[in-house]
Protein backbone atom coordinates (compact mmCIF):
# COMPACT_ATOMS: atom_id res chain seq x y z
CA UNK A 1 0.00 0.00 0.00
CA UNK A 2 1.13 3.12 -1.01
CA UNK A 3 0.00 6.24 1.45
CA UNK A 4 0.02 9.16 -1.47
CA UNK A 5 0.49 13.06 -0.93
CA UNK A 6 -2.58 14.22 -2.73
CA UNK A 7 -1.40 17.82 -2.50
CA UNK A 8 1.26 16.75 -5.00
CA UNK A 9 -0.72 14.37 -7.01
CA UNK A 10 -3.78 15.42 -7.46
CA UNK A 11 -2.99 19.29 -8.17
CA UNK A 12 -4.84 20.41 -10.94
CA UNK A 13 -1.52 21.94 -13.18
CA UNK A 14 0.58 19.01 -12.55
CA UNK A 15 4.36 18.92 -14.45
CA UNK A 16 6.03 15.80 -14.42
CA UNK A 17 9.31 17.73 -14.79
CA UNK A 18 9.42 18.56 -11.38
CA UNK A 19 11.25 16.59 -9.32
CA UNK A 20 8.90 16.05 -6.37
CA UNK A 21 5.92 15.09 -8.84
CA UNK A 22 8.54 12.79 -10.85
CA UNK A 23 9.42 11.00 -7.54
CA UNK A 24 5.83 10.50 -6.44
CA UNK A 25 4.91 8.96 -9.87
CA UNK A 26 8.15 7.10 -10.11
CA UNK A 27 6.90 5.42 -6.36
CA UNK A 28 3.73 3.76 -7.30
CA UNK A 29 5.43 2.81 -11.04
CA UNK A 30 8.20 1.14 -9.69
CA UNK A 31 6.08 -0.82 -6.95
CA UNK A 32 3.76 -2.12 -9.97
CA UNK A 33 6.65 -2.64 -12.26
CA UNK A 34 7.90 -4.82 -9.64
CA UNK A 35 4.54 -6.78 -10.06
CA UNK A 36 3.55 -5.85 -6.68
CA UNK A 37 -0.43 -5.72 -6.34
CA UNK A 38 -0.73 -1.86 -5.84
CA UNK A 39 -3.57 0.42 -3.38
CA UNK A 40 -3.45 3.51 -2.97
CA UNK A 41 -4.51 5.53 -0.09
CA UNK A 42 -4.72 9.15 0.99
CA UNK A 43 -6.87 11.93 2.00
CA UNK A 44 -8.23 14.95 0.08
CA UNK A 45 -10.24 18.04 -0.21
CA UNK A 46 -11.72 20.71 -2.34
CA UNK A 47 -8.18 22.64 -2.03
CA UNK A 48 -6.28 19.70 -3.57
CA UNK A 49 -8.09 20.30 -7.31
CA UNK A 50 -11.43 21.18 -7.05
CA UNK A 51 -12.12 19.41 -10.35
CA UNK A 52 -11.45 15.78 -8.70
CA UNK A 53 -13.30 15.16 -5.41
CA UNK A 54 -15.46 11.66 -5.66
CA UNK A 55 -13.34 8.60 -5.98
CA UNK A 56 -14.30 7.73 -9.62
CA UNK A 57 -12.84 10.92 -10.69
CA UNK A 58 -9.40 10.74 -8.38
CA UNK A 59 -8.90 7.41 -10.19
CA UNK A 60 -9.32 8.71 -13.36
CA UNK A 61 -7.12 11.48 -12.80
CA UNK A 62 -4.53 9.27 -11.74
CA UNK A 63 -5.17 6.72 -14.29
CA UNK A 64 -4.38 9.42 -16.84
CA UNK A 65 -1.34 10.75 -15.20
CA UNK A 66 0.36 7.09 -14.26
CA UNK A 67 -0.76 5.97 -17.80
CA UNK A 68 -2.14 2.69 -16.00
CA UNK A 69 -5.90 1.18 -15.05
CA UNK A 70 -6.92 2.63 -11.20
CA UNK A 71 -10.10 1.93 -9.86
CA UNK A 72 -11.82 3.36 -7.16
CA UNK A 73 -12.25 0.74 -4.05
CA UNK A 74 -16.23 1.00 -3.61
CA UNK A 75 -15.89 -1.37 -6.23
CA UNK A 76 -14.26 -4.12 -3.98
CA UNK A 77 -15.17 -2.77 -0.21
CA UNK A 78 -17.09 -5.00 1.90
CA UNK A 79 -17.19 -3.85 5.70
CA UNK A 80 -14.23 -1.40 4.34
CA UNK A 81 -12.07 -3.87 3.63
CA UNK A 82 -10.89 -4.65 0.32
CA UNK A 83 -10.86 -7.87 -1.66
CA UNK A 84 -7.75 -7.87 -3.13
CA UNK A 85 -8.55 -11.49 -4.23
CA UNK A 86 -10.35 -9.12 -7.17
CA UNK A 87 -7.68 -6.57 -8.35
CA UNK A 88 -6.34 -8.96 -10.93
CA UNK A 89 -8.31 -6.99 -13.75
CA UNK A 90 -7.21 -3.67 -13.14
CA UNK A 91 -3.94 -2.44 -12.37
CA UNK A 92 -3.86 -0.22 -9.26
CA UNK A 93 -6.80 0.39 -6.41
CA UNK A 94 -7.48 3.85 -5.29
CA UNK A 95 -9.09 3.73 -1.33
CA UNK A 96 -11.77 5.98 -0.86
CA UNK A 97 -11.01 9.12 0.65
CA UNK A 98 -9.80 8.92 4.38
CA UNK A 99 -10.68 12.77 4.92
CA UNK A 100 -14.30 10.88 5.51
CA UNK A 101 -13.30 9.04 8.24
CA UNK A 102 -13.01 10.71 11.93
CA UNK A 103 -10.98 6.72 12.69
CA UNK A 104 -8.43 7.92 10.36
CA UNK A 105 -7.54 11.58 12.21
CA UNK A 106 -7.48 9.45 15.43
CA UNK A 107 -5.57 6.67 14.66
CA UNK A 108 -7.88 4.21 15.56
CA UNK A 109 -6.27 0.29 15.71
CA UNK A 110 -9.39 -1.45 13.86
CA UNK A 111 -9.41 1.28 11.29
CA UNK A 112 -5.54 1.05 10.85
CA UNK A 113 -6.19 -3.40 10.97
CA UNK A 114 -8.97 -2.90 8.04
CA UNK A 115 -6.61 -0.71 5.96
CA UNK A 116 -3.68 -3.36 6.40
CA UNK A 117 -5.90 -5.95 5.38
CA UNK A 118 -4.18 -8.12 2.93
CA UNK A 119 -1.25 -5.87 3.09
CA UNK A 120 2.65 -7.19 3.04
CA UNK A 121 4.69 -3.84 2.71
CA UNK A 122 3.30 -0.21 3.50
CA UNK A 123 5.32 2.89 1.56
CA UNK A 124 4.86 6.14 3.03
CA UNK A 125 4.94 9.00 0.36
CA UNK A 126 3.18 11.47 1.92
CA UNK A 127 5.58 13.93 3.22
CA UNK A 128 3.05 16.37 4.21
CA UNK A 129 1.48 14.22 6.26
CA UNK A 130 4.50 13.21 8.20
CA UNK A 131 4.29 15.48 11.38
CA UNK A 132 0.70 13.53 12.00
CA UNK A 133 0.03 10.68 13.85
CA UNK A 134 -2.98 9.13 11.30
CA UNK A 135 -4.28 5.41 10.73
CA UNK A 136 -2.83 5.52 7.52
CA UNK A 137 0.45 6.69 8.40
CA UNK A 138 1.06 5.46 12.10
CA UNK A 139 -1.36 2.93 12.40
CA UNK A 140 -1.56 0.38 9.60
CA UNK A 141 2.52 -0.07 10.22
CA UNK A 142 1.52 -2.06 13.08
CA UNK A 143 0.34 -4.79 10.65
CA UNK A 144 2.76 -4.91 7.66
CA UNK A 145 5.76 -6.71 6.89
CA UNK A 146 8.13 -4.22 6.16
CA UNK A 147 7.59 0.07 5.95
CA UNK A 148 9.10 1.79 3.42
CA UNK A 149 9.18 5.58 2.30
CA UNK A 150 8.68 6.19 -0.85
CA UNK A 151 11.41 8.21 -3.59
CA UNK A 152 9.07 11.51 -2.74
CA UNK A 153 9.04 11.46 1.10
CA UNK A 154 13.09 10.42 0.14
CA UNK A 155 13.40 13.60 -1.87
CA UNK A 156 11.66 16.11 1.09
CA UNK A 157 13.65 14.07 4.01
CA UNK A 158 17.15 14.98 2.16
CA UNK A 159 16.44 18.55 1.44
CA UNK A 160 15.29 19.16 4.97
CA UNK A 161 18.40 17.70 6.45
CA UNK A 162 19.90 20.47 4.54
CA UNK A 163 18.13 23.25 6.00
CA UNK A 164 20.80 23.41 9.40
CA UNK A 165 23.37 23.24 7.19
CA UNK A 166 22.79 26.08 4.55
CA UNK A 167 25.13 29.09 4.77
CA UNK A 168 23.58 30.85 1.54
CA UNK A 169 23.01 34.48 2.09
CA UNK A 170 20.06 35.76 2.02
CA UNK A 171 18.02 33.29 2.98
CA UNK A 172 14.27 33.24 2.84
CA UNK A 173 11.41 30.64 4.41
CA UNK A 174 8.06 29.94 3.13
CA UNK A 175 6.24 28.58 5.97
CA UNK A 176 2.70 28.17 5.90
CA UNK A 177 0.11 25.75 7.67
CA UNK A 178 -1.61 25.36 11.11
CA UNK A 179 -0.99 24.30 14.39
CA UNK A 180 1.80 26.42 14.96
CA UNK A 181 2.29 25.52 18.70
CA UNK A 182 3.50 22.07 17.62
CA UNK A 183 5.84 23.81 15.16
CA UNK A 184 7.78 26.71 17.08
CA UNK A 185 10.64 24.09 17.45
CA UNK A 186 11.06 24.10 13.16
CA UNK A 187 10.47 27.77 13.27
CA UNK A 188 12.86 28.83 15.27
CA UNK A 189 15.76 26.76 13.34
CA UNK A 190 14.98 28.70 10.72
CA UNK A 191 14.44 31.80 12.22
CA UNK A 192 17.95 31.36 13.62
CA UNK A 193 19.17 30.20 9.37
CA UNK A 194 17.11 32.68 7.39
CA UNK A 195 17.08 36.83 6.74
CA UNK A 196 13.94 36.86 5.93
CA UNK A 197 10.34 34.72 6.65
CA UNK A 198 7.41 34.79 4.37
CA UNK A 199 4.16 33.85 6.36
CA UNK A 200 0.85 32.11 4.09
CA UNK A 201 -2.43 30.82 4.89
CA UNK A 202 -3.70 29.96 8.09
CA UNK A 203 0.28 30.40 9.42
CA UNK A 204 0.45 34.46 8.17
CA UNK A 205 -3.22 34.66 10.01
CA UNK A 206 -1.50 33.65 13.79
CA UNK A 207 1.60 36.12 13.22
CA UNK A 208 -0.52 38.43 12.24
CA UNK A 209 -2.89 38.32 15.18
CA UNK A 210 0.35 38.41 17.71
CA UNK A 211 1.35 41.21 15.92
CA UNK A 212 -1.93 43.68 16.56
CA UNK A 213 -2.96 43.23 13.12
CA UNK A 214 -6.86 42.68 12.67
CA UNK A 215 -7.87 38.95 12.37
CA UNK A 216 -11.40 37.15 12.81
CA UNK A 217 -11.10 35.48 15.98
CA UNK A 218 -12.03 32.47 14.42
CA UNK A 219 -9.36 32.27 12.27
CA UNK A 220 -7.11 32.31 15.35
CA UNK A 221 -5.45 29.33 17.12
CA UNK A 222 -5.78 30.70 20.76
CA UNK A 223 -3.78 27.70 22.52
CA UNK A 224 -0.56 28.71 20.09
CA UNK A 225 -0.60 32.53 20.84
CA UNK A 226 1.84 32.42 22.75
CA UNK A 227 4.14 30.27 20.33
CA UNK A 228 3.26 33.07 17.13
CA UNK A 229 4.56 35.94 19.93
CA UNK A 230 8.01 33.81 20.67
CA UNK A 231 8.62 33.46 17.06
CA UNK A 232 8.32 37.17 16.50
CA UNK A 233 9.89 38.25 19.13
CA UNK A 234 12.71 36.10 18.06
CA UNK A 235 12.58 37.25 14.42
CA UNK A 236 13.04 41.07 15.38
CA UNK A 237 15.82 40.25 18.36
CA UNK A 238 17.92 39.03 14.95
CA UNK A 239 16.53 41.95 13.10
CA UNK A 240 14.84 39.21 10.38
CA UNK A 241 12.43 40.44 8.12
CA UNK A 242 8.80 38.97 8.36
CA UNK A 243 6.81 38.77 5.57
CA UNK A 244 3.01 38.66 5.29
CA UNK A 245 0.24 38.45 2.55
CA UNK A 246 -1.57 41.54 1.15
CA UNK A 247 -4.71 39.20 0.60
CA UNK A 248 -6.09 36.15 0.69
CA UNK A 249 -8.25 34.01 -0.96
CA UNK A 250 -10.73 32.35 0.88
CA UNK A 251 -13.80 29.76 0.54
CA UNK A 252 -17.90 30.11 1.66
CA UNK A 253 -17.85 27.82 5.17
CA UNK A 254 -21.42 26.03 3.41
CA UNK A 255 -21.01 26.55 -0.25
CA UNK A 256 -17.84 24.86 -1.13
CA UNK A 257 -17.29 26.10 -4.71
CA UNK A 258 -18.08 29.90 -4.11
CA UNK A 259 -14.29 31.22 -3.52
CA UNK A 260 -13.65 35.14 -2.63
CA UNK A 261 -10.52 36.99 -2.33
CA UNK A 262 -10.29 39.47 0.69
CA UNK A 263 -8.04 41.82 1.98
CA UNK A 264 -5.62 40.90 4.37
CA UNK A 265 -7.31 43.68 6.82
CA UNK A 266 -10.71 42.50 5.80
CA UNK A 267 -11.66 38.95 5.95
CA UNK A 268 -15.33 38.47 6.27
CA UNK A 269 -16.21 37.27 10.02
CA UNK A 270 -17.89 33.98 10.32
CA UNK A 271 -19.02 33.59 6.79
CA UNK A 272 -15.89 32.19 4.63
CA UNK A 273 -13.00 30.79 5.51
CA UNK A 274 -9.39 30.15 4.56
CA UNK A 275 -8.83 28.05 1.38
């Protein structure tokens, strides 16, 4: 079973010529060229390509990009588990989306057990998921053979181990995400590395709340305000620029497709939130 990034996989303008996209592709290809029986498993939402959300169309997606036969796995599921007893006529099974799941978030053992069933060797390629303790990442290693990562998660791992070790000047980081209290540890290695940070999404919406700037309160992770404030404090004790977005472009909370853009300063309370 391969665990898939689907922020890399499934983005809508995807270029095989970039390394990270090569290396993900080049995972699942060399598992089936090594006539392993292949699923495929991951999570994703409305901000990984808006254009594939249902199963049937993730699987075609990637059946078009990986030039092989994936199939979504309502077609074998019983009691979520799937018969792999029936994967003989198509080339690669595509799990259905784990972002359904509330087992999958809390790495639940008979979750992880049904998503292990059947099998031998479990490849982690989802470097974005890595900092997460999940079912699909955590859990199902319990019941394989042998864990692997894959060449993408490979690819990340090396260039992060660079990161303490780069003495290029200037320096800039792009750090975005959330849960920022149970980053401050990264942040600050790279506060201390880079001249400069650049602050996106839900990330740029905590620094700028520590900072006086005006943020919907809803917007703000309360238990990591005091995490945003050591990180800027730090940042201006070195005298390191801080970076933050002019705007940002945000989705209705109950009508999925209807996307605005708002003003950094002006972010509609309550109705929309961060894409």
């Amino acid at each position: 079973m391969v665990r898939f990034d689907s922020s890399i996989l499934l983005h809508q303008d995807l270029d095989e010529s970039v390394s990270k996209i090569s290396n993900a592709l080049l995972t699942i290809k060399y598992i089936y060229e090594a006539v392993a029986k292949v699923v495929l498993a991951s999570s994703w939402t409305i901000k990984c390509n808006s254009k594939v959300l249902s199963e049937e169309t993730v699987a075609e997606f990637l059946s078009s990009v990986l030039k092989l036969k994936v199939l979504p796995s309502q077609c074998f599921y019983e009691h979520q588990q799937p018969n792999l007893e029936k994967v003989e006529e198509v080339d690669i099974i595509l799990l259905e989306n784990l972002s359904n799941y509330k087992q999958e978030l809390a790495n639940n053992s008979e979750f992880a057990r049904r998503l292990a069933s059947g099998i031998d060797i479990f490849v982690n390629d989802s470097f974005s998921t890595a900092h997460k303790i999940l079912a699909s990442t955590v859990g199902v290693t319990q019941f394989c053979y042998a864990c692997l990562a894959g060449f993408y998660f490979e690819e990340c791992l090396a260039k992060l181990k660079t990161i303490p070790e780069c003495e290029l000047s200037p320096s800039v980081a792009v750090v975005g995400g959330v849960n920022i209290k149970d980053k401050v540890k990264a942040l600050r290695v790279l506060a201390s590395k880079c001249d400069g940070l650049v602050f996106v999404g839900m990330m740029a919406l905590q620094i700028m709340h520590v900072m006086g700037k005006p943020v919907p309160l809803y917007l703000v992770e309360h238990e990591g305000v005091k995490e945003a404030l050591e990180i800027v404090r730090y940042a201006e004790s070195r005298s390191i620029h801080i970076l933050l977005p002019s705007d940002f472009l945000c989705k209705h909370n109950h009508l999925q497709m209807q996307e605005k853009s708002f003003l950094a300063h002006n972010i509609v309370d309550g109705k929309f939130l961060l894409f």
